[in-house]
C-alpha atoms as a PDB file:
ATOM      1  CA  UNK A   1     232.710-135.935  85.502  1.00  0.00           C
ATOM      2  CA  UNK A   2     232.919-132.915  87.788  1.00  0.00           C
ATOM      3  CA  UNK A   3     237.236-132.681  87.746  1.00  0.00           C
ATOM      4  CA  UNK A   4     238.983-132.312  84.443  1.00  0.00           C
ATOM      5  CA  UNK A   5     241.565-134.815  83.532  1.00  0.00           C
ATOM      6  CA  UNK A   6     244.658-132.915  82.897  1.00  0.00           C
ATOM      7  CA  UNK A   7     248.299-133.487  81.566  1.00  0.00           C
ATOM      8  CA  UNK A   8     251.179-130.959  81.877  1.00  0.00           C
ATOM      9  CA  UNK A   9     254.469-131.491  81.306  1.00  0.00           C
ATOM     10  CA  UNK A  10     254.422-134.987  80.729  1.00  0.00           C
ATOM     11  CA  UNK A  11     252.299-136.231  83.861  1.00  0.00           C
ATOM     12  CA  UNK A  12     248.811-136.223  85.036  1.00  0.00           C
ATOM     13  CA  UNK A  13     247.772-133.548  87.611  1.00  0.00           C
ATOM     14  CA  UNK A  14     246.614-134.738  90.442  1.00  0.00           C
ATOM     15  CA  UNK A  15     242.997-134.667  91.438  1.00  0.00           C
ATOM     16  CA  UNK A  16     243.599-132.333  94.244  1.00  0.00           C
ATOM     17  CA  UNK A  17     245.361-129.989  92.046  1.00  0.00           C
ATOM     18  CA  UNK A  18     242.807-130.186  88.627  1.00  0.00           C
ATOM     19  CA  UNK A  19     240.218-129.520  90.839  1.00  0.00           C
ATOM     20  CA  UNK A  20     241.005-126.278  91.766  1.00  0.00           C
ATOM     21  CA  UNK A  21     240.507-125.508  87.882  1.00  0.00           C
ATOM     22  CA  UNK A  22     237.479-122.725  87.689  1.00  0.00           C
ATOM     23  CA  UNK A  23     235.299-122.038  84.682  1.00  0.00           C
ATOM     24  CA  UNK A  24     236.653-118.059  84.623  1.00  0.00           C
ATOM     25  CA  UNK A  25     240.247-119.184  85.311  1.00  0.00           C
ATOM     26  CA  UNK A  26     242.582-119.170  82.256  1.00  0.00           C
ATOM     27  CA  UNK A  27     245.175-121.604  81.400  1.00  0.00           C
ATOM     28  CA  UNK A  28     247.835-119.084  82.541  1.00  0.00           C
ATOM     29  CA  UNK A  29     246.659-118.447  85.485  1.00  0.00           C
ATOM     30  CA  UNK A  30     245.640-122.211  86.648  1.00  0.00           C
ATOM     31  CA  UNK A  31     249.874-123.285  85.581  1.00  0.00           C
ATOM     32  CA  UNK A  32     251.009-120.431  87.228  1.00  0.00           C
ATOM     33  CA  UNK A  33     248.966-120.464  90.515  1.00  0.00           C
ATOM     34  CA  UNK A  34     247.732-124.142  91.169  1.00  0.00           C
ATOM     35  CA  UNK A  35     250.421-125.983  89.591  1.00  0.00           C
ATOM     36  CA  UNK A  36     253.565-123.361  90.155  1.00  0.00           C
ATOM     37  CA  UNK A  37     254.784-123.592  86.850  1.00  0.00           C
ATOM     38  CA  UNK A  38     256.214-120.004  86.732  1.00  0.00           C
ATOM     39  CA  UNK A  39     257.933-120.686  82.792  1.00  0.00           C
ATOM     40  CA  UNK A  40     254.967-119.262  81.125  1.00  0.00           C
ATOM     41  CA  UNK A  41     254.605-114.954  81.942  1.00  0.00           C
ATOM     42  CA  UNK A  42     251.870-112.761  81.451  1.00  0.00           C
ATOM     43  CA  UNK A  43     252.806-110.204  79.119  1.00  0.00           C
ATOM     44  CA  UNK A  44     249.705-108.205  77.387  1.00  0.00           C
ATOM     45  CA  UNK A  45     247.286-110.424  78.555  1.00  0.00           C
ATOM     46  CA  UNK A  46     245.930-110.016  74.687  1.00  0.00           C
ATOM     47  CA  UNK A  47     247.455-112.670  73.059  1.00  0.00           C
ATOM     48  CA  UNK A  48     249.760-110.562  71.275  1.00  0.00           C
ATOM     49  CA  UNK A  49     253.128-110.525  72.381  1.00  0.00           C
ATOM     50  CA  UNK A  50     253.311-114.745  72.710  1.00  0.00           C
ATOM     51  CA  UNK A  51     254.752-114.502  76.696  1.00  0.00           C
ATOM     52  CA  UNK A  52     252.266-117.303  77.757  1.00  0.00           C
ATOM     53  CA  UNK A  53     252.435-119.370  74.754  1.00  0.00           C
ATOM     54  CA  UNK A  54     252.367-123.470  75.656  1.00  0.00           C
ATOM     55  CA  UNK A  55     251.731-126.058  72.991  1.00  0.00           C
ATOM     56  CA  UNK A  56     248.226-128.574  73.149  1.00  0.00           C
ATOM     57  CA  UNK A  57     248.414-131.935  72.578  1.00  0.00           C
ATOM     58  CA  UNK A  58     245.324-133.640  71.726  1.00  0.00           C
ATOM     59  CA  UNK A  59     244.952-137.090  70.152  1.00  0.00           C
ATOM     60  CA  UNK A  60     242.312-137.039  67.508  1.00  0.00           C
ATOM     61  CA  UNK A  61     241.293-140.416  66.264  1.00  0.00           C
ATOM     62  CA  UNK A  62     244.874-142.699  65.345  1.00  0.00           C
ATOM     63  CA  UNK A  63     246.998-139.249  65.384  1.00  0.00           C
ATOM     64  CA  UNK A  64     247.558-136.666  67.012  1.00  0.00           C
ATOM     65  CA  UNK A  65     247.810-132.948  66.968  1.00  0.00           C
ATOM     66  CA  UNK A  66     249.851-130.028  68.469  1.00  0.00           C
ATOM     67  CA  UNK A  67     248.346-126.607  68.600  1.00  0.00           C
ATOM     68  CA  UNK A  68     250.342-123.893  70.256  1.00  0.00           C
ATOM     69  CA  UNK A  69     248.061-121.392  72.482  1.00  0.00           C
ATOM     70  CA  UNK A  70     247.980-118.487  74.305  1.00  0.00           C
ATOM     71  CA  UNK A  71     247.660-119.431  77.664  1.00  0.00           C
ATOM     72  CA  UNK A  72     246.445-116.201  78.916  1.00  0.00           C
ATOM     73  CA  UNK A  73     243.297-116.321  76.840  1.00  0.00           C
ATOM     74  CA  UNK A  74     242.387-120.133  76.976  1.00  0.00           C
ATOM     75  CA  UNK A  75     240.210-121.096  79.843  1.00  0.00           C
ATOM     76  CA  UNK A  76     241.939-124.001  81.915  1.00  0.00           C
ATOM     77  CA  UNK A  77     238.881-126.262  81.498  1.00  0.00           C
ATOM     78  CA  UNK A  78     238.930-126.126  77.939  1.00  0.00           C
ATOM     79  CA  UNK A  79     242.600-128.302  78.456  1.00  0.00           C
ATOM     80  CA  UNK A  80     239.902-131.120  79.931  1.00  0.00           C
ATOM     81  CA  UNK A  81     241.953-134.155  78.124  1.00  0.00           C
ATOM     82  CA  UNK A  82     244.516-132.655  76.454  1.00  0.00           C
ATOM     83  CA  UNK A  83     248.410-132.518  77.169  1.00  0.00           C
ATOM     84  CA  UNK A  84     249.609-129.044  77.778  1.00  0.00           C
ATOM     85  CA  UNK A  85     253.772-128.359  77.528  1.00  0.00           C
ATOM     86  CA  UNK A  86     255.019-125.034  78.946  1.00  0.00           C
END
């Protein structure tokens, strides 16, 4: 599979959109700029002040679990199958 399969917000993003992902593009930057999702800022860009926090959803076996993340330091393909919520 060459496009990640990706889930903000409640709904899939399209194929036109999660293929614009790029391996040296962070999460921040791919809601921000592909999708428009403005919610989420860029603060330090270190992780440190929480600005770009989202939560990741990601079913693991029969459950699943929430991890909140800072969006500025994940890379968007690492979301590949998860659920992100800004």
């Amino acid at each position: 599979r060459t496009v990640p399969i990706l889930f903000v917000n409640g709904e899939r993003v399209p194929h036109r959109l999660a293929s614009k992902a790029r391996p040296n593009q962070t999460l921040l930057s791919f809601l921000r700029d592909v999708m428009h999702l403005k919610g989420s800022k860029l603060g330090c860009a270190e992780g440190g002040c929480g600005a770009c926090t989202v939560m990741i959803s990601k079913g693991t076996g029969d459950e699943i679990k929430h991890y909140s993340v800072n969006a500025c330091l994940m890379p968007a393909l690492a979301a590949d199958g998860c659920h992100i919520t800004t």
